[in-house]
N, C-alpha and C. Protein backbone atom coordinates (compact mmCIF):
# COMPACT_ATOMS: atom_id res chain seq x y z
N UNK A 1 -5.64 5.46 -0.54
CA UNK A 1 -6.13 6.81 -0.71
C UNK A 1 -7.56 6.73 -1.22
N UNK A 2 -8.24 7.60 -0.92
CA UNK A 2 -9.85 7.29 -0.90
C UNK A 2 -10.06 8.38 -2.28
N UNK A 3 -9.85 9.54 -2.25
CA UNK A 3 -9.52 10.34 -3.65
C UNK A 3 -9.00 11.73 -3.32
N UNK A 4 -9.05 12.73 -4.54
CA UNK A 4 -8.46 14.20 -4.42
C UNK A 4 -9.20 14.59 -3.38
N UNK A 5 -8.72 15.26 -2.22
CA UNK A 5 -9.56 15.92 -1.50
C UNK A 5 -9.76 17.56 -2.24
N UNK A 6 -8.35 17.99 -2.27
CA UNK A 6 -8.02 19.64 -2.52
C UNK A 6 -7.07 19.94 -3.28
N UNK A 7 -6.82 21.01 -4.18
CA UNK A 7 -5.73 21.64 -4.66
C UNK A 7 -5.77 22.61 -3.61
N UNK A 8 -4.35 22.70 -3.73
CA UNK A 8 -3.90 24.24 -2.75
C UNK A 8 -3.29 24.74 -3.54
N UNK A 9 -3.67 26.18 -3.66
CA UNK A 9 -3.21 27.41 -4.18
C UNK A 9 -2.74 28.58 -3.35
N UNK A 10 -1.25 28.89 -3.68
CA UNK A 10 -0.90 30.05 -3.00
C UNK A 10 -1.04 31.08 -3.29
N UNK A 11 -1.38 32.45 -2.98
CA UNK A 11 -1.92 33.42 -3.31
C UNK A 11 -1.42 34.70 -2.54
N UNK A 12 -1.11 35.74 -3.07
CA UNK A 12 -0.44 36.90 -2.55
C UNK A 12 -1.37 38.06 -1.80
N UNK A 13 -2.91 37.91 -2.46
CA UNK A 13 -3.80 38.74 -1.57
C UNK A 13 -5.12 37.71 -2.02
N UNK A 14 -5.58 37.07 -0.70
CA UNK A 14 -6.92 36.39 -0.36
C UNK A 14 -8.12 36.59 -0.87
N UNK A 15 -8.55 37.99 -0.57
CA UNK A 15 -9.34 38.44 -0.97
C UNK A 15 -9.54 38.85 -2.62
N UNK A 16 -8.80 39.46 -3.26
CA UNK A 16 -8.73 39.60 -4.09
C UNK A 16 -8.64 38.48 -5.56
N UNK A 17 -8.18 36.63 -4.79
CA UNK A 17 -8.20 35.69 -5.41
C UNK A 17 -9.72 35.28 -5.20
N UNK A 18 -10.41 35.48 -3.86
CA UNK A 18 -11.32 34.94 -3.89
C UNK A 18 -12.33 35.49 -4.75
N UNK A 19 -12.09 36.18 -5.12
CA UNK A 19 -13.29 37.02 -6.14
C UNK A 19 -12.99 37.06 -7.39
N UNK A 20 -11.54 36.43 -7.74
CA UNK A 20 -11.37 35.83 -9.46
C UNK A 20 -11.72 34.31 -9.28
N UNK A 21 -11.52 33.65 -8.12
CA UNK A 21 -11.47 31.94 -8.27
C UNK A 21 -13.61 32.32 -8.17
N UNK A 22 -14.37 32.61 -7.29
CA UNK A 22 -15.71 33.03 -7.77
C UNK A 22 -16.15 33.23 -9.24
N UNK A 23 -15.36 34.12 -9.84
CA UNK A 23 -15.85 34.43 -10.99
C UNK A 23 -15.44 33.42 -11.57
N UNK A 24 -14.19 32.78 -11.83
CA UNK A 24 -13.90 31.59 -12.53
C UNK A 24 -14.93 30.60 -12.21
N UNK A 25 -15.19 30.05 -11.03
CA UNK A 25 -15.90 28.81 -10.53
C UNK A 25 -17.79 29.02 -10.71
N UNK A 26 -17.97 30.31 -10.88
CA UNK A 26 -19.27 30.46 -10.64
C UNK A 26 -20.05 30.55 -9.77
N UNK A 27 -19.15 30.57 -8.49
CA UNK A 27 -19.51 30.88 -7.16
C UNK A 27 -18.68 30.95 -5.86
N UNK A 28 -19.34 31.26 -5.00
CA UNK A 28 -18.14 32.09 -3.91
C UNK A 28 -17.68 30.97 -2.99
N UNK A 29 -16.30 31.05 -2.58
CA UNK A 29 -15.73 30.47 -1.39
C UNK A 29 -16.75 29.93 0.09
N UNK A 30 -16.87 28.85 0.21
CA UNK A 30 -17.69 28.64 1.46
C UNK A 30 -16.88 28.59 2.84
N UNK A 31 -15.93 29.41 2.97
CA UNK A 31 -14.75 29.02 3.89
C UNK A 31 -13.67 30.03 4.13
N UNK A 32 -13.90 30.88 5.04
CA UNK A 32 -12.27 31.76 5.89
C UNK A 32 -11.74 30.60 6.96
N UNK A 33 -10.73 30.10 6.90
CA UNK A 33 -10.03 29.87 7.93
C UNK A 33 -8.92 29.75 8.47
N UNK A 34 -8.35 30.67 9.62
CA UNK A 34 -6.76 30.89 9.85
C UNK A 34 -6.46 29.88 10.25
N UNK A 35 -5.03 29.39 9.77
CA UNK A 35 -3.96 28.18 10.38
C UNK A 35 -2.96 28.71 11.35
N UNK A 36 -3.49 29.16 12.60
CA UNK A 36 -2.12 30.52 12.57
C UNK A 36 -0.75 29.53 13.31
N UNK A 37 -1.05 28.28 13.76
CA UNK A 37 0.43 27.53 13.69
C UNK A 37 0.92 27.77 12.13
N UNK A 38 0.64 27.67 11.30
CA UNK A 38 1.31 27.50 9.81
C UNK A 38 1.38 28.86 9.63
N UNK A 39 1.10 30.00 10.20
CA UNK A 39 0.74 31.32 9.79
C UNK A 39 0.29 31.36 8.15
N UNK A 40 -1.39 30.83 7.77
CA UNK A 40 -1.53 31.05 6.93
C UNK A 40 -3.19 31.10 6.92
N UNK A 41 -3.70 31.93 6.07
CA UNK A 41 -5.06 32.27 6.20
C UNK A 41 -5.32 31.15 4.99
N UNK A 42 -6.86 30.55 5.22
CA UNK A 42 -7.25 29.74 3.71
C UNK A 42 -8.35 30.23 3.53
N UNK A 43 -9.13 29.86 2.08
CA UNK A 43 -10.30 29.75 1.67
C UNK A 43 -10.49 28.61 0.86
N UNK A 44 -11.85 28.15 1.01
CA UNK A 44 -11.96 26.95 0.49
C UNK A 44 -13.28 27.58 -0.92
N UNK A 45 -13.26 26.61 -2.29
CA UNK A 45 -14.10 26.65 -2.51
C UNK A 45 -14.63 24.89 -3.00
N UNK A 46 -15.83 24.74 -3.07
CA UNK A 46 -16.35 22.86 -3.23
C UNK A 46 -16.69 22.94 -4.95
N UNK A 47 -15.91 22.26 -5.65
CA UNK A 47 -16.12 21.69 -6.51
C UNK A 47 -16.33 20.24 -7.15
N UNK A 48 -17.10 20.03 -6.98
CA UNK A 48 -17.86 18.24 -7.19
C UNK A 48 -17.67 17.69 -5.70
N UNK A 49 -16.67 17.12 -5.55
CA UNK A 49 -16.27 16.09 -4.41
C UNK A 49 -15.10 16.72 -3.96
N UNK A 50 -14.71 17.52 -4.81
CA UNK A 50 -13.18 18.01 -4.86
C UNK A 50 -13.14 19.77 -3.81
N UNK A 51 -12.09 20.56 -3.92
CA UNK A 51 -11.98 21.03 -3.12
C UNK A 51 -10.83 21.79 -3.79
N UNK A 52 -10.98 23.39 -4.21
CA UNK A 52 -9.57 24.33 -4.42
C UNK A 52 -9.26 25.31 -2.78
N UNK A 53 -8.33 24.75 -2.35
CA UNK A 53 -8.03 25.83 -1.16
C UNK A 53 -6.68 26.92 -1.63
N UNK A 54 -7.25 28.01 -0.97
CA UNK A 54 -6.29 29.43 -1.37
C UNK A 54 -5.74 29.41 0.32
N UNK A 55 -4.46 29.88 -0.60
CA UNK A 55 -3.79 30.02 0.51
C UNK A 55 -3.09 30.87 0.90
N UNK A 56 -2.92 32.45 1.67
CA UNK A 56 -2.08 33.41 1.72
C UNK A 56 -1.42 33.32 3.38
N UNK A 57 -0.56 33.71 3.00
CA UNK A 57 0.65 33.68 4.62
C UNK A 57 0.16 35.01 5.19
N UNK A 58 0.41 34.92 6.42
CA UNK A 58 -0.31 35.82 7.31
C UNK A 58 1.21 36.41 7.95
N UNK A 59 2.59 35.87 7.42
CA UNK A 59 3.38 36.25 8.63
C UNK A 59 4.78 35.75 7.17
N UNK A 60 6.18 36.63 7.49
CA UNK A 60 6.65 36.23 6.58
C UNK A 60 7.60 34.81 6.25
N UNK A 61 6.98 34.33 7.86
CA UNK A 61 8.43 33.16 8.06
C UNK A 61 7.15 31.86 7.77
N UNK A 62 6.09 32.38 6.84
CA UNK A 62 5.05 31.20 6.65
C UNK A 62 5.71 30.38 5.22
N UNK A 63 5.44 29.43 5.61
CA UNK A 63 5.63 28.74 4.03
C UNK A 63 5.18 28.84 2.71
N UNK A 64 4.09 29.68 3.28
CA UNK A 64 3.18 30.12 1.85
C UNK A 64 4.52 31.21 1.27
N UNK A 65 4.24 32.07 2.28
CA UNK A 65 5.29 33.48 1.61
C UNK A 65 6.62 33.04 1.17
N UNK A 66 7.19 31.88 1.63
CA UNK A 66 8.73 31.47 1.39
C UNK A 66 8.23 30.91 -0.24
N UNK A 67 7.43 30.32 -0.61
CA UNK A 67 6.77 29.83 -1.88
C UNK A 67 6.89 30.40 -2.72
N UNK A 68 5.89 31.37 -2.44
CA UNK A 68 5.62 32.68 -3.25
C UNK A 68 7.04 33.87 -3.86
N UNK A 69 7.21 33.69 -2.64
CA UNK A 69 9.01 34.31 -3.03
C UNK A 69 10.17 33.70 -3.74
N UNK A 70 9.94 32.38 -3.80
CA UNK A 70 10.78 31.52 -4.90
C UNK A 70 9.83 31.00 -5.91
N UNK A 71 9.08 30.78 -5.82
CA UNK A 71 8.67 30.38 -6.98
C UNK A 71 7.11 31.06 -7.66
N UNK A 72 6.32 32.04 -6.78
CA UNK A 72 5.40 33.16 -7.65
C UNK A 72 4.60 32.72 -7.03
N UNK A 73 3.18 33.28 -7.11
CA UNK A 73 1.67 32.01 -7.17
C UNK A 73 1.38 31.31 -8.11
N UNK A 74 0.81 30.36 -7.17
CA UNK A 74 0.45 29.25 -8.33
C UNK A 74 0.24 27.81 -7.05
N UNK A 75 -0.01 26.50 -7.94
CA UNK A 75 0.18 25.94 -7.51
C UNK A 75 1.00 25.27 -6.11
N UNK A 76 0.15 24.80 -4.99
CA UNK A 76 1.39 24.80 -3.94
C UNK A 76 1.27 23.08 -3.28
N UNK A 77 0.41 22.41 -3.38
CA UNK A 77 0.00 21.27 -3.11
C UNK A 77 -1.22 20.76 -3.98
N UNK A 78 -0.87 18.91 -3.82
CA UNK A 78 -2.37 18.06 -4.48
C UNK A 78 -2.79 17.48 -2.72
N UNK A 79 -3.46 17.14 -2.38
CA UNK A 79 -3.76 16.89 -0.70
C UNK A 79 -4.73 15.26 -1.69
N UNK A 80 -4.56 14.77 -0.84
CA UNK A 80 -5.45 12.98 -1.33
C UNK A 80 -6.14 13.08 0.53
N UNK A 81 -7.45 12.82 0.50
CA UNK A 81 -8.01 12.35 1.50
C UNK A 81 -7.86 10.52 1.90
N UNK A 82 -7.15 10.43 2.97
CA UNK A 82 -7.11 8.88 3.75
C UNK A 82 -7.87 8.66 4.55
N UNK A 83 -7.81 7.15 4.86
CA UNK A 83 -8.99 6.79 5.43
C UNK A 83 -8.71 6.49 7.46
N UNK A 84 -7.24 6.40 6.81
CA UNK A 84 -5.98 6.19 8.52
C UNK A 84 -4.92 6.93 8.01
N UNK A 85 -4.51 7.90 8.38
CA UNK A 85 -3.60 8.58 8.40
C UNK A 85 -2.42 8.23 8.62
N UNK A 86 -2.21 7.67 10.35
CA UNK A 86 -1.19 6.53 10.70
C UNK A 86 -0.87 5.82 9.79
N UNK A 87 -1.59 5.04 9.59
CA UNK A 87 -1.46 3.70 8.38
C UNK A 87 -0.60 4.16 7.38
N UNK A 88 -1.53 4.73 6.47
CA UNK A 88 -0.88 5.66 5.48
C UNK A 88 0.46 6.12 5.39
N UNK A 89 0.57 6.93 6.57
CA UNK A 89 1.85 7.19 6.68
C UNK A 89 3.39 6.58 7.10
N UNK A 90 2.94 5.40 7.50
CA UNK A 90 3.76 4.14 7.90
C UNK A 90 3.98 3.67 6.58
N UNK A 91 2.77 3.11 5.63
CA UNK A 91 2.79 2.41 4.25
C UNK A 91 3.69 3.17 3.34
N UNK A 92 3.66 4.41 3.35
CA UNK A 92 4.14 5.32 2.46
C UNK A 92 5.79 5.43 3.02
N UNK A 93 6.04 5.42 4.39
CA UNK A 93 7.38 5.75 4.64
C UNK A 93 8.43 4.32 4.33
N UNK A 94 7.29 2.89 4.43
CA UNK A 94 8.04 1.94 3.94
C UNK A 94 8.47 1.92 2.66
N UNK A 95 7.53 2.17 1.86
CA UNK A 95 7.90 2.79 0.35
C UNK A 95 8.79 3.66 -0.23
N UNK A 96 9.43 4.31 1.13
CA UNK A 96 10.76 5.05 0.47
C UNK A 96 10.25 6.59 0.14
N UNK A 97 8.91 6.82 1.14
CA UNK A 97 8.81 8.25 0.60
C UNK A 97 9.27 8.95 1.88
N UNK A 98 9.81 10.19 1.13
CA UNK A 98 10.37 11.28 2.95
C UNK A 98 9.22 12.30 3.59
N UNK A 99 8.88 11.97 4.72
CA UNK A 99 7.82 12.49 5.24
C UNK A 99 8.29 13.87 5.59
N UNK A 100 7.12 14.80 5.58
CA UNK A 100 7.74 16.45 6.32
C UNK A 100 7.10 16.04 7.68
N UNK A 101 6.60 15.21 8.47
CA UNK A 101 5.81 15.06 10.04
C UNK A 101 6.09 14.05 10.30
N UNK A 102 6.66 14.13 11.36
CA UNK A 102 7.05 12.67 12.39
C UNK A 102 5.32 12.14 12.65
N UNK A 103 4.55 12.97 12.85
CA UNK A 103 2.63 12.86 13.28
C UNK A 103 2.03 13.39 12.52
N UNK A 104 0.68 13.28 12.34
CA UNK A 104 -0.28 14.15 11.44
C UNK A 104 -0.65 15.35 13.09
N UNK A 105 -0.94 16.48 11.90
CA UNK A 105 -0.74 17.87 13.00
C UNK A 105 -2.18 18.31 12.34
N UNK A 106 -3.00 19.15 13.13
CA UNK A 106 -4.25 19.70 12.70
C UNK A 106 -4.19 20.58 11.92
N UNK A 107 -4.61 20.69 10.42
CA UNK A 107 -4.79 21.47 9.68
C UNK A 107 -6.03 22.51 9.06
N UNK A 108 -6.45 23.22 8.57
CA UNK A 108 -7.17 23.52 7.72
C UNK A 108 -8.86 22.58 7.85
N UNK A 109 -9.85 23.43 7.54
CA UNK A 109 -10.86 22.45 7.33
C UNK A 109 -11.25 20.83 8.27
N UNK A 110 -10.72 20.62 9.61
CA UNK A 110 -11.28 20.15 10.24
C UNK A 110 -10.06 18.64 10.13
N UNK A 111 -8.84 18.89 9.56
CA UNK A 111 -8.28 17.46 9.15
C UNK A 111 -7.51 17.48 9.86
N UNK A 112 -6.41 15.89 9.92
CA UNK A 112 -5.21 15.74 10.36
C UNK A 112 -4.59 15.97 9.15
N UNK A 113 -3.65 16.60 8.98
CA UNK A 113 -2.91 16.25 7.56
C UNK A 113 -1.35 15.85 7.99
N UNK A 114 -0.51 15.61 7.20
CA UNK A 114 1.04 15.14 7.15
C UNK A 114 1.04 15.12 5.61
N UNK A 115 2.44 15.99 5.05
CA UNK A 115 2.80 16.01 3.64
C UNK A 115 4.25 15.48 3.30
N UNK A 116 3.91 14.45 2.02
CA UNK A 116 5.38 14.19 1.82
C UNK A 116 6.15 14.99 1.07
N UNK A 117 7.48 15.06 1.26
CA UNK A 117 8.80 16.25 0.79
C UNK A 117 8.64 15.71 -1.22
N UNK A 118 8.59 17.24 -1.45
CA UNK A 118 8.34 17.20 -3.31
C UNK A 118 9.50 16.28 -4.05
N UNK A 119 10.66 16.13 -2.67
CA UNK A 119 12.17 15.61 -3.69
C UNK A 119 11.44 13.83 -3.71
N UNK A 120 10.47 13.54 -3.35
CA UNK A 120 10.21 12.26 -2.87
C UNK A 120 8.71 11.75 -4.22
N UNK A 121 8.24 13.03 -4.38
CA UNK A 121 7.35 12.80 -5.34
C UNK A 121 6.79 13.78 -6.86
N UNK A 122 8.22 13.39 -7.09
CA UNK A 122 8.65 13.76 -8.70
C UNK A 122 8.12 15.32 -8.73
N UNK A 123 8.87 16.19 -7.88
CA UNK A 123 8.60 17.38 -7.45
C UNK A 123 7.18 18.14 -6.72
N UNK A 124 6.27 17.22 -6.39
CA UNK A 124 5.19 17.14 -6.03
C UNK A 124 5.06 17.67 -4.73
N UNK A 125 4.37 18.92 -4.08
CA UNK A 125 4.15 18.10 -2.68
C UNK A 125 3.06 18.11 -2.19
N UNK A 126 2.89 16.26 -1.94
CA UNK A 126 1.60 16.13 -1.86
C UNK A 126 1.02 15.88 0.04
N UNK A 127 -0.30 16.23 0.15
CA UNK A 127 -0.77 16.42 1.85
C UNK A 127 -1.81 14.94 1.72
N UNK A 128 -1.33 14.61 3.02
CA UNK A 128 -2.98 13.77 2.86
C UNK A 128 -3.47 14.18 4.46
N UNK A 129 -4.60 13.82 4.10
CA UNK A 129 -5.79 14.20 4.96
C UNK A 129 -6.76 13.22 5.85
N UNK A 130 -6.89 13.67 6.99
CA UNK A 130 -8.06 12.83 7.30
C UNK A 130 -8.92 13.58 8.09
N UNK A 131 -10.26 13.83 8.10
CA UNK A 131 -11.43 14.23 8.84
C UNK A 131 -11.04 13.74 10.39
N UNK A 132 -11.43 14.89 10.92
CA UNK A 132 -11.47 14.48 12.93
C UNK A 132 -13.10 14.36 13.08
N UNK A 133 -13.02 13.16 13.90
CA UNK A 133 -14.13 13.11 13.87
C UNK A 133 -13.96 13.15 15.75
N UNK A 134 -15.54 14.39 15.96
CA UNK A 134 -15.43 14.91 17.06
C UNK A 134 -16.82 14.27 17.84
């Protein structure tokens, strides 16, 4: 793992987070972008190297909204940027962790991502990432 790429945060209205996570951060989101396979809208904002993405469901059978409905907003993922995804995800499944992706699937912000299941990492669920390079 190369380091934190992002926190993901789930959020019940977008807009309305993006203009408390602004005021918190000291500045505005550099980033709208719909996932609409995941049915979920994001915003990104850049902090150091790091990265808070908001996340609201666009549809109710999204995972964000199933989240939100059991367990509130808040916290919804830690995402680690990799350097091989494949790799990664081979290394990690030998290790006994349970993958949610048979493949890394296009996500958010330009990545491949694949996340492992929270029962696998001490309630965690964590995404990793890799840049497409086009």
């Amino acid at each position: 793992m190369k380091r934190l790429e992002h926190i993901g945060i789930a959020v019940k209205n977008l807009k309305e987070s993006n203009a408390l996570y602004a005021k918190l951060l000291g500045k505005p989101h550099y980033k709208i972008e719909e996932v609409a396979s995941e049915f979920v809208k994001t915003s990104f904002f850049q902090i150091g190297e790091s990265k808070i993405e908001l996340l609201e469901a666009t549809a109710p059978e999204s995972a964000i909204a199933k989240f939100i409905e059991r367990k509130g907003e808040g916290m919804h993922h830690v995402a680690f940027e990799v350097e091989d995804i494949h790799a990664e995800m081979e290394r990690l499944e030998k290790e006994g962790f349970r993958l949610l992706n048979e493949k890394p699937k296009r996500g958010a912000d330009n990545k491949l991502v694949c996340f492992i299941h929270p029962k696998s990492a001490n309630g965690v669920l964590v995404e990793l990432c890799q840049s497409i390079k086009e």
